[in-house]
PDB file of N, CA and C in Angstrom:
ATOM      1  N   UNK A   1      13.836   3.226  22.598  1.00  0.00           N
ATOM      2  CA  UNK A   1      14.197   3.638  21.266  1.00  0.00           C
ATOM      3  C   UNK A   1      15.392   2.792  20.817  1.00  0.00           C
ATOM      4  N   UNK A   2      15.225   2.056  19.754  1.00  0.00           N
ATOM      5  CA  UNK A   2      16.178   1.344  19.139  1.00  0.00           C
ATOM      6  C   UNK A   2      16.724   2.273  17.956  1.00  0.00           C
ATOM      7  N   UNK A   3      18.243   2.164  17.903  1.00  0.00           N
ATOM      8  CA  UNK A   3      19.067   2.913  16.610  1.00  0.00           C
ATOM      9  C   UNK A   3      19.420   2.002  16.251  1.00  0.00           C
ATOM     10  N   UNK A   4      18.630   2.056  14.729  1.00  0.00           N
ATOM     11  CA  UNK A   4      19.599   0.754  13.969  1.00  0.00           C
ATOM     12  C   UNK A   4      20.460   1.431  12.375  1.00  0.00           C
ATOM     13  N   UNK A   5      21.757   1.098  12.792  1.00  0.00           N
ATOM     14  CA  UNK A   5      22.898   1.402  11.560  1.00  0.00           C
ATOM     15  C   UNK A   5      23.106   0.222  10.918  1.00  0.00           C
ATOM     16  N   UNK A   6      22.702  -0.125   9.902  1.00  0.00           N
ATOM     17  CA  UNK A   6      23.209  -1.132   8.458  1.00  0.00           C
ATOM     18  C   UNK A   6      25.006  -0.965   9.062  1.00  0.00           C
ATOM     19  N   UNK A   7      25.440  -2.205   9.257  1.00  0.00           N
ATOM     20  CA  UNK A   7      27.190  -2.222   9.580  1.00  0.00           C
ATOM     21  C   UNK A   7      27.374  -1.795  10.998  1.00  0.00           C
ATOM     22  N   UNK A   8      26.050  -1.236  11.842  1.00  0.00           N
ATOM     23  CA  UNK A   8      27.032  -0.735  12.980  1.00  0.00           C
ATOM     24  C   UNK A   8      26.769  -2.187  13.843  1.00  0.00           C
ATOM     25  N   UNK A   9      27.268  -1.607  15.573  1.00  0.00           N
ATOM     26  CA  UNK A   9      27.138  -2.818  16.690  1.00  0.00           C
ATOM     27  C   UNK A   9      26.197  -3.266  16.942  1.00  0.00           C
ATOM     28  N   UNK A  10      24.576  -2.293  17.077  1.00  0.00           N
ATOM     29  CA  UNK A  10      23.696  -3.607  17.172  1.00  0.00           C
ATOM     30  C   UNK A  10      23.289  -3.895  16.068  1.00  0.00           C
ATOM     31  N   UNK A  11      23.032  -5.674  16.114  1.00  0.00           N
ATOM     32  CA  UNK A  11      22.476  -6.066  14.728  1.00  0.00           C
ATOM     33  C   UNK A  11      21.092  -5.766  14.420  1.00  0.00           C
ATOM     34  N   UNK A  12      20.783  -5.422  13.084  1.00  0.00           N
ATOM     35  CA  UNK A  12      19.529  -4.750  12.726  1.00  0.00           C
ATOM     36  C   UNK A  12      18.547  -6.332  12.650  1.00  0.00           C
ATOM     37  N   UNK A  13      17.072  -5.925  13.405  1.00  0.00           N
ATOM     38  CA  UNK A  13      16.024  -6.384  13.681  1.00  0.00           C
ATOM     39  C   UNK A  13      14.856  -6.054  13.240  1.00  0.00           C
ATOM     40  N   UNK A  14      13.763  -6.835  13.152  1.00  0.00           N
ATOM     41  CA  UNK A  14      12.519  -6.266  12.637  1.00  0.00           C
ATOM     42  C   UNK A  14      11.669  -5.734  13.756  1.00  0.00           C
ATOM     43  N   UNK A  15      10.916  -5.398  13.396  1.00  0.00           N
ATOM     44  CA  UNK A  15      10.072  -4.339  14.146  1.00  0.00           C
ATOM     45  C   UNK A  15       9.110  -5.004  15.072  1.00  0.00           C
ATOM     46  N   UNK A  16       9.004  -5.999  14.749  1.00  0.00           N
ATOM     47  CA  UNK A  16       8.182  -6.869  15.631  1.00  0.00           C
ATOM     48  C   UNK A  16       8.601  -7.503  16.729  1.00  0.00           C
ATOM     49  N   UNK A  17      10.666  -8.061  16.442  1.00  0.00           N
ATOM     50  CA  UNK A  17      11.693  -8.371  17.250  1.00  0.00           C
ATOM     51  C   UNK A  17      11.713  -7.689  17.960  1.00  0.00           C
ATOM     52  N   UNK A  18      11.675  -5.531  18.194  1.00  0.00           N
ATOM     53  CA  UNK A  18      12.001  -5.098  18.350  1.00  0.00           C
ATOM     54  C   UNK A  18      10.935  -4.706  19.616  1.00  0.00           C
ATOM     55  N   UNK A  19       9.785  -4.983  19.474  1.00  0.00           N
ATOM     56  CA  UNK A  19       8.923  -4.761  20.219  1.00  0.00           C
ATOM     57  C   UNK A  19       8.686  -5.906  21.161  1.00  0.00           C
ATOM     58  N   UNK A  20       9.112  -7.144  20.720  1.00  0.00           N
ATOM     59  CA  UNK A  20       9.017  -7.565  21.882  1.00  0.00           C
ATOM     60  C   UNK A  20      10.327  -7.636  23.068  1.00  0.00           C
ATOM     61  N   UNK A  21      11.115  -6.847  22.377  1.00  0.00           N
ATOM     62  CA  UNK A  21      12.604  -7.017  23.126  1.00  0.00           C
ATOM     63  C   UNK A  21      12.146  -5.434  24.321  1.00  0.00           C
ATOM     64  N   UNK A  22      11.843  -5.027  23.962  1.00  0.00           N
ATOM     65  CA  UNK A  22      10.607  -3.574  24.645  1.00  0.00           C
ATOM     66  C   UNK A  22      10.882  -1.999  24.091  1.00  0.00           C
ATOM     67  N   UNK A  23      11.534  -2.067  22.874  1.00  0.00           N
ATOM     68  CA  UNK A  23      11.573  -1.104  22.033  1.00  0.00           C
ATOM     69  C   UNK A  23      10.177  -0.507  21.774  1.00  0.00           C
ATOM     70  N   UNK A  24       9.659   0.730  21.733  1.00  0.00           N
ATOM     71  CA  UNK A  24       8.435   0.774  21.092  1.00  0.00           C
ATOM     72  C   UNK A  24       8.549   1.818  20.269  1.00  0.00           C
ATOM     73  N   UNK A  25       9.620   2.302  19.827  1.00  0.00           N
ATOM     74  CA  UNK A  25      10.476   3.307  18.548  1.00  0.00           C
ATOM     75  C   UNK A  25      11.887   2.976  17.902  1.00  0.00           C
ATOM     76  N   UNK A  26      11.561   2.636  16.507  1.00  0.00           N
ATOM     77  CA  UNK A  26      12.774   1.803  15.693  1.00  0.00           C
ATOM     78  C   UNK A  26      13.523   2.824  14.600  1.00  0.00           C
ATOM     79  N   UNK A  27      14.519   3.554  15.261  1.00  0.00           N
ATOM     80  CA  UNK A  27      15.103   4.376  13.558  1.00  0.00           C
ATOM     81  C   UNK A  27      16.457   4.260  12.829  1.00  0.00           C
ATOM     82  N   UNK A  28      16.337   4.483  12.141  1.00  0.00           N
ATOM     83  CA  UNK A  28      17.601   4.345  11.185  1.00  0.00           C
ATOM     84  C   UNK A  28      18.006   5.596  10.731  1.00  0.00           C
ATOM     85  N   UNK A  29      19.149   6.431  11.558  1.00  0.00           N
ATOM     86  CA  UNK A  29      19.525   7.889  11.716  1.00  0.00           C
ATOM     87  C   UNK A  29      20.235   7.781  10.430  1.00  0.00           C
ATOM     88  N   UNK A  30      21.251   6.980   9.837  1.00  0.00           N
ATOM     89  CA  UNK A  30      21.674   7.735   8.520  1.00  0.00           C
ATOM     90  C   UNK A  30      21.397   6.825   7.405  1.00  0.00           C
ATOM     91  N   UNK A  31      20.574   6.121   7.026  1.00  0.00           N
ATOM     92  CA  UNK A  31      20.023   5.042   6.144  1.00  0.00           C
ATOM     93  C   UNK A  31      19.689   5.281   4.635  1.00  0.00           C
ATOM     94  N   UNK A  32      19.010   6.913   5.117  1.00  0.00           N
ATOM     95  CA  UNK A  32      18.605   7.211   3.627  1.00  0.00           C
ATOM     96  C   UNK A  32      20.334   8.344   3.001  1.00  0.00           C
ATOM     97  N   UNK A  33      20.602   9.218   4.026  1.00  0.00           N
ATOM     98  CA  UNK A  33      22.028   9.140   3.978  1.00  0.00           C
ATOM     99  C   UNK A  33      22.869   8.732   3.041  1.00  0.00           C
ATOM    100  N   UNK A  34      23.247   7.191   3.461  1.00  0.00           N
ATOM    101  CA  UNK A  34      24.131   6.331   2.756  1.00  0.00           C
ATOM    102  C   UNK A  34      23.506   5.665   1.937  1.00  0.00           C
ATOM    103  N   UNK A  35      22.050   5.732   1.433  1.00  0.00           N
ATOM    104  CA  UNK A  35      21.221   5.087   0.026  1.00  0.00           C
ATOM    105  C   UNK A  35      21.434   6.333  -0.894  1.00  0.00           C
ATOM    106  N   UNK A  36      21.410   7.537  -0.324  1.00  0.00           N
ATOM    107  CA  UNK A  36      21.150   8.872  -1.226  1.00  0.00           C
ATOM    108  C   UNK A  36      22.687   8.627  -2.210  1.00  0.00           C
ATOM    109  N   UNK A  37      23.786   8.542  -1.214  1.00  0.00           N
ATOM    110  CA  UNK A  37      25.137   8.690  -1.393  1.00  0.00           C
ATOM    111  C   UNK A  37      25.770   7.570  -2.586  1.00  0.00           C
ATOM    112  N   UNK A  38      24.893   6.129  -2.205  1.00  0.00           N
ATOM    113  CA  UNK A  38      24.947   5.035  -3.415  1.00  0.00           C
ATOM    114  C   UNK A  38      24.466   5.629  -4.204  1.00  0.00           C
ATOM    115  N   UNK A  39      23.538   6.074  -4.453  1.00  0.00           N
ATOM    116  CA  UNK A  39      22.648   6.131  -5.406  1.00  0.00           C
ATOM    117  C   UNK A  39      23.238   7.672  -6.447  1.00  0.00           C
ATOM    118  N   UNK A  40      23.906   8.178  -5.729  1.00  0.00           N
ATOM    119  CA  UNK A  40      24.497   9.605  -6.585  1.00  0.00           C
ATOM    120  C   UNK A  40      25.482   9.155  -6.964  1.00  0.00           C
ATOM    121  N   UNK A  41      26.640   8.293  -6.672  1.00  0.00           N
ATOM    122  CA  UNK A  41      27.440   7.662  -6.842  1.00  0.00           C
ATOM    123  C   UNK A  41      27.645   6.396  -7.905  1.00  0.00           C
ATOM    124  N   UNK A  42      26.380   5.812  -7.716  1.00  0.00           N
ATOM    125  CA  UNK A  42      25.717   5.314  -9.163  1.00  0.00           C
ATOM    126  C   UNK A  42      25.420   6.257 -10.803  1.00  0.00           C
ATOM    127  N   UNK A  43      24.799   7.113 -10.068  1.00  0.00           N
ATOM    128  CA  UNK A  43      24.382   8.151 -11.464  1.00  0.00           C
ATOM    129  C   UNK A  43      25.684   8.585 -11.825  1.00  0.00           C
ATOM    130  N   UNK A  44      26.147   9.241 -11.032  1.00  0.00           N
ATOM    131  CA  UNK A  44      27.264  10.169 -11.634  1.00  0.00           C
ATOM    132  C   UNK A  44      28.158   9.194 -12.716  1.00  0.00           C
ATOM    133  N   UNK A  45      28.641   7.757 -12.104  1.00  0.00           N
ATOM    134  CA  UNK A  45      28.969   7.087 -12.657  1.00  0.00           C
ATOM    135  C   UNK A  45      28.452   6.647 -13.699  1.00  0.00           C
ATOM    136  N   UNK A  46      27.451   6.787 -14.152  1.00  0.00           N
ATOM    137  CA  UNK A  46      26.688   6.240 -15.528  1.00  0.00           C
ATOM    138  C   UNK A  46      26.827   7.471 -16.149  1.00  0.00           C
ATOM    139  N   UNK A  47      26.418   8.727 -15.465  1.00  0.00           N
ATOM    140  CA  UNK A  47      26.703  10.216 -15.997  1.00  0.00           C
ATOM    141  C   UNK A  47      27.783  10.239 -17.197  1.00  0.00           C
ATOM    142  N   UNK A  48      28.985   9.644 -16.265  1.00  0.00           N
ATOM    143  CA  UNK A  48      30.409  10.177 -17.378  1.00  0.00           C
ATOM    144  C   UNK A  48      30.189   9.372 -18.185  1.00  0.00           C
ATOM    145  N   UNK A  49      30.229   7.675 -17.817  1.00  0.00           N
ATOM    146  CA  UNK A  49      30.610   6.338 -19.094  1.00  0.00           C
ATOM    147  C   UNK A  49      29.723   6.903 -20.022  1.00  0.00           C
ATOM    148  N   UNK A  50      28.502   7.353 -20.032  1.00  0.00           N
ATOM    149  CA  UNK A  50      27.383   7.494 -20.665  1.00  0.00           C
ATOM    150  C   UNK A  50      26.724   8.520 -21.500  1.00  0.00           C
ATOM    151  N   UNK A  51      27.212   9.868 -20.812  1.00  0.00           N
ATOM    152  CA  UNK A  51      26.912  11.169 -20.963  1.00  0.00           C
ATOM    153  C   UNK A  51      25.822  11.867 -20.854  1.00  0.00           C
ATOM    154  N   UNK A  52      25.103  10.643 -20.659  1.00  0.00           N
ATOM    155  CA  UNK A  52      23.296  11.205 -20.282  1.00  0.00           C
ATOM    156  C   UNK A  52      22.467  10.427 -19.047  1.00  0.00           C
ATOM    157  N   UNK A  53      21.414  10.447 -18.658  1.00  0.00           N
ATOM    158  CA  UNK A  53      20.634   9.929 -17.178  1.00  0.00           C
ATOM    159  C   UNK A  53      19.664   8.738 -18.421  1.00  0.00           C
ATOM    160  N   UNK A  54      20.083   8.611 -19.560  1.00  0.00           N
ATOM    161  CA  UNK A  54      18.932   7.955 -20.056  1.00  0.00           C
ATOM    162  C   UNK A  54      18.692   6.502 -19.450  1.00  0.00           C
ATOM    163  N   UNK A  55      19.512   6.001 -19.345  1.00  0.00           N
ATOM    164  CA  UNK A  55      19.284   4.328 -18.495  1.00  0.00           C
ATOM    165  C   UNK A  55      19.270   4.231 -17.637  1.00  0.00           C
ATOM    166  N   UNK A  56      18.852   5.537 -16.532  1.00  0.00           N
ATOM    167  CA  UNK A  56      18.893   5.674 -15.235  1.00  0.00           C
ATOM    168  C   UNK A  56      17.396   5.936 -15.021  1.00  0.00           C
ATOM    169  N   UNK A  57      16.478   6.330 -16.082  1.00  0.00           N
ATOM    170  CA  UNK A  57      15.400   7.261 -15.846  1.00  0.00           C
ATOM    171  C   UNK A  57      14.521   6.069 -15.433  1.00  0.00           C
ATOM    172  N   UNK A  58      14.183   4.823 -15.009  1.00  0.00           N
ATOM    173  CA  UNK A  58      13.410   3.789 -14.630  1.00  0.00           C
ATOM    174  C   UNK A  58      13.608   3.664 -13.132  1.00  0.00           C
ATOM    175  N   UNK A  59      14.812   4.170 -12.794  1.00  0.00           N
ATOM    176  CA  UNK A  59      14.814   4.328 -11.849  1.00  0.00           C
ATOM    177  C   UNK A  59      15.115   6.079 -11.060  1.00  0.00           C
ATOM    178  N   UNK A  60      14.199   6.853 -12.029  1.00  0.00           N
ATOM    179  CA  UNK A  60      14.342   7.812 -11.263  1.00  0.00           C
ATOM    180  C   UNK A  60      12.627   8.398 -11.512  1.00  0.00           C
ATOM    181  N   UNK A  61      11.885   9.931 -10.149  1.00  0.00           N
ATOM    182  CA  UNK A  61      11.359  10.234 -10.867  1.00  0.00           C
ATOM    183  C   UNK A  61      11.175  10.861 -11.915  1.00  0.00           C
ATOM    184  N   UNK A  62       9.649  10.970 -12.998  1.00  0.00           N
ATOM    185  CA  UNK A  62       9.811  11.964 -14.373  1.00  0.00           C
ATOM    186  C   UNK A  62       9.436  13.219 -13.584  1.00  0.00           C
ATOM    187  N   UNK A  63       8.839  14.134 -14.014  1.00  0.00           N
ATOM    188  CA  UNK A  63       9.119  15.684 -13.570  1.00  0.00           C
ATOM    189  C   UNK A  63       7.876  15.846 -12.537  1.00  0.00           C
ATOM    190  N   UNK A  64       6.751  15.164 -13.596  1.00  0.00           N
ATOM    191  CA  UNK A  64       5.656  15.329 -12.694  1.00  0.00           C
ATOM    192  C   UNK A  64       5.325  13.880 -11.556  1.00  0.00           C
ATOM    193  N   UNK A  65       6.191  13.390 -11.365  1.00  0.00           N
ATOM    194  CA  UNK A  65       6.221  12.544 -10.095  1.00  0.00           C
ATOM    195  C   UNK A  65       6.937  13.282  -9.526  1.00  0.00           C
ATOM    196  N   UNK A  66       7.855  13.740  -9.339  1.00  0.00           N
ATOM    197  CA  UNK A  66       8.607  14.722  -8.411  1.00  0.00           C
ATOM    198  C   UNK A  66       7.613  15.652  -8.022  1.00  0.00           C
ATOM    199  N   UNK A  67       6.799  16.741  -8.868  1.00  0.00           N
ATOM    200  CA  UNK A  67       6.130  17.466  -8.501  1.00  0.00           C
ATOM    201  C   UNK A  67       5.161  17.427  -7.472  1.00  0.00           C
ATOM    202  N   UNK A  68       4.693  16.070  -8.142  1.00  0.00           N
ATOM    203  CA  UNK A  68       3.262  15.673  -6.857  1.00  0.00           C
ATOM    204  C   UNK A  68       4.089  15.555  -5.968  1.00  0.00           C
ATOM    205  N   UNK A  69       5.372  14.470  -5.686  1.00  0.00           N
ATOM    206  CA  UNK A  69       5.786  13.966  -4.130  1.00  0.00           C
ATOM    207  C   UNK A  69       6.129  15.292  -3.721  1.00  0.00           C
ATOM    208  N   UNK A  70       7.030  15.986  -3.716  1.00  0.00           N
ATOM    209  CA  UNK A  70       7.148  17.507  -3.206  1.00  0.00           C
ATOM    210  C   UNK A  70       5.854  18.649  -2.989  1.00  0.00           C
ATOM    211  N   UNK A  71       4.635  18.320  -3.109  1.00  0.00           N
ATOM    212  CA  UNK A  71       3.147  18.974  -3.377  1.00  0.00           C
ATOM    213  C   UNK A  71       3.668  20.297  -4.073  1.00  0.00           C
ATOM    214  N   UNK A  72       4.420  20.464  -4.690  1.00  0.00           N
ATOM    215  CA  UNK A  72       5.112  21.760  -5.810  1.00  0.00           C
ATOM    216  C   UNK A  72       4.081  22.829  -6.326  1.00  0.00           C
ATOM    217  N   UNK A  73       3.156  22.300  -6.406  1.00  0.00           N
ATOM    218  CA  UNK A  73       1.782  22.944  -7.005  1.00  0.00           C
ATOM    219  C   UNK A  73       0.820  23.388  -5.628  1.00  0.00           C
ATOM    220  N   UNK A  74       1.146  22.880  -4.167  1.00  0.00           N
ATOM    221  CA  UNK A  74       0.653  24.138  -3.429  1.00  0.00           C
ATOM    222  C   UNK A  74       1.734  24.581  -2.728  1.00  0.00           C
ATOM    223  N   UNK A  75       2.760  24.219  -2.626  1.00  0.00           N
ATOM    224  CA  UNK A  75       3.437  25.677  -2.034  1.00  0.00           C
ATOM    225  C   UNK A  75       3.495  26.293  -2.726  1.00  0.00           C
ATOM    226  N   UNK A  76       3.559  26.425  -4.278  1.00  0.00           N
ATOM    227  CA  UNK A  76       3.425  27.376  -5.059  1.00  0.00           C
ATOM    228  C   UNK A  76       2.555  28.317  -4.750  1.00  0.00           C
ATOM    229  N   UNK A  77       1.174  27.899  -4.631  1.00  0.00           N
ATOM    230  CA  UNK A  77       0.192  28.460  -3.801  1.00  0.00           C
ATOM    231  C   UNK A  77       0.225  29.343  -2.980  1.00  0.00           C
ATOM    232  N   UNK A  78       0.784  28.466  -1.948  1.00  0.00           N
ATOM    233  CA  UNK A  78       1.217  28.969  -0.431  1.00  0.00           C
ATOM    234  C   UNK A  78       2.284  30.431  -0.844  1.00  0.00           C
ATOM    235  N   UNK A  79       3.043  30.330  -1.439  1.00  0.00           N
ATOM    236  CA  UNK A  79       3.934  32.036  -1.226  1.00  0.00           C
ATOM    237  C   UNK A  79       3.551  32.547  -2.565  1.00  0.00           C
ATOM    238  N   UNK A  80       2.679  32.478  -3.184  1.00  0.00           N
ATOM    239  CA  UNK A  80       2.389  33.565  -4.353  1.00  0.00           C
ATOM    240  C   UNK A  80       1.930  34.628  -3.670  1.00  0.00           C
ATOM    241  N   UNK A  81       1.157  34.422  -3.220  1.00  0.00           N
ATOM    242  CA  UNK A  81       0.403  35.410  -2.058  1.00  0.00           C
ATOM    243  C   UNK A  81       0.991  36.364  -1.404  1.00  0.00           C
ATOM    244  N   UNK A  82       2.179  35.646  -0.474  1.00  0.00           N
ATOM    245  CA  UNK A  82       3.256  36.137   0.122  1.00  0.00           C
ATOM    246  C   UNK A  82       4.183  37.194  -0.807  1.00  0.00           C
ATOM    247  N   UNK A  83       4.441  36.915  -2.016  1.00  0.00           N
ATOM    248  CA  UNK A  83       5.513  37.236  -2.899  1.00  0.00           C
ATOM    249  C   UNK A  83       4.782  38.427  -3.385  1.00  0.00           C
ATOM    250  N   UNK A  84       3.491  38.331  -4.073  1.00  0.00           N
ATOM    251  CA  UNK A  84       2.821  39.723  -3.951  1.00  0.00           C
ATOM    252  C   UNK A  84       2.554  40.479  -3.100  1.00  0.00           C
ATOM    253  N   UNK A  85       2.572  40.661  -2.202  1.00  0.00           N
ATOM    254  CA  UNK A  85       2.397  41.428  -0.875  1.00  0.00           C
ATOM    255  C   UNK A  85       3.906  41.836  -0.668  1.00  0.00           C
ATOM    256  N   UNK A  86       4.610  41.264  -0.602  1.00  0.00           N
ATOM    257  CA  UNK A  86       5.754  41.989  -0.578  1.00  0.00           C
ATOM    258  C   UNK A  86       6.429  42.887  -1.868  1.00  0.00           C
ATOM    259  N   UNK A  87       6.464  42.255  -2.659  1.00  0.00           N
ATOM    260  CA  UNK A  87       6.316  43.294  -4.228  1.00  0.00           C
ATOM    261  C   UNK A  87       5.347  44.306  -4.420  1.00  0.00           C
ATOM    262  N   UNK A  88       4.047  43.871  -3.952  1.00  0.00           N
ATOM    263  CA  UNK A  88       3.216  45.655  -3.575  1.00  0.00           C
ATOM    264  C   UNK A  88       3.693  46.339  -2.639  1.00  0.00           C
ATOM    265  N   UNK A  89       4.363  46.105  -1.706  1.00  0.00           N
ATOM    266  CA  UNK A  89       5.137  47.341  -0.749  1.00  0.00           C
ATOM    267  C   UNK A  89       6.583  47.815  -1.270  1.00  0.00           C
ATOM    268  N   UNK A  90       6.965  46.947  -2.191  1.00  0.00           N
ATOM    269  CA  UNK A  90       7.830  47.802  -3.212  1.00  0.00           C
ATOM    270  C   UNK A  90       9.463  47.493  -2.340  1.00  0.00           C
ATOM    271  N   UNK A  91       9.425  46.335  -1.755  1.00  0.00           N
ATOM    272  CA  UNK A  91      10.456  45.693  -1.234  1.00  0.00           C
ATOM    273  C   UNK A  91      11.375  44.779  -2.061  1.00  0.00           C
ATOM    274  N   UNK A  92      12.529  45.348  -1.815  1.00  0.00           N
ATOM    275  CA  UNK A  92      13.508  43.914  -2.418  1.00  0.00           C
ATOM    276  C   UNK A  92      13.492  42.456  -1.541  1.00  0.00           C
ATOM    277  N   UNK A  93      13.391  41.841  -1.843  1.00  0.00           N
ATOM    278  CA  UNK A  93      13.861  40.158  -1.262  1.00  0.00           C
ATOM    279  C   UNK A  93      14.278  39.620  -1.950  1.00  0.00           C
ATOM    280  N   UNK A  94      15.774  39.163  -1.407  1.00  0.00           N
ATOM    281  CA  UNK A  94      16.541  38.526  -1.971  1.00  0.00           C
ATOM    282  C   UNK A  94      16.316  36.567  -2.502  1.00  0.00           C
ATOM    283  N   UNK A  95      15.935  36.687  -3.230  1.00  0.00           N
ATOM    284  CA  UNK A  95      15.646  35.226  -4.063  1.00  0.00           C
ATOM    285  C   UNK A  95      14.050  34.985  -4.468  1.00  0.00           C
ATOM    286  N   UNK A  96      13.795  36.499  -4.122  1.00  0.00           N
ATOM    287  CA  UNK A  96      12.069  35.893  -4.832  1.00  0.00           C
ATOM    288  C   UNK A  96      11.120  36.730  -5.818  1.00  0.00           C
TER     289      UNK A  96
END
């Protein structure tokens, strides 16, 4: 298992390097991490100068690209079911 950190000690390699060096699992533990962290750090910053996400939205998804990547429309599915069954036994749960 190879750990590869953008900036850390070992230098980052391709996957093919990596396999023949006798790696046969390549990850990058905080990668999306520190892209998430640019990338909020970007918005927010356009946020204030700007006051709106409008010149950001090309690079973001619209509602229903989010929806599909998250499958939003079957877990919905998945606990309606659940959520009635517990509301016919006449139970509180907290957040649903």
């Amino acid at each position: 298992m190879l750990n590869q950190v953008e900036g850390g000690v070992t230098p980052i390699v391709s996957p093919i390097l990596a396999q023949e060096y006798g790696f046969d699992l390549v990850f990058y533990p905080t990668a999306l991490t520190r892209a998430f962290g640019f990338m909020a750090q970007q918005f927010l910053t356009t946020l204030k100068a700007e006051g709106t996400s409008n010149s950001m939205r090309d690079q973001m998804f619209d509602i229903q690209q989010l929806n599909e990547m998250l499958e939003t429309q079957s877990f919905m599915a998945s606990i309606t079911p659940k959520r009635q069954d517990i509301l016919a036994q006449g139970k509180a749960v907290e957040g649903l």
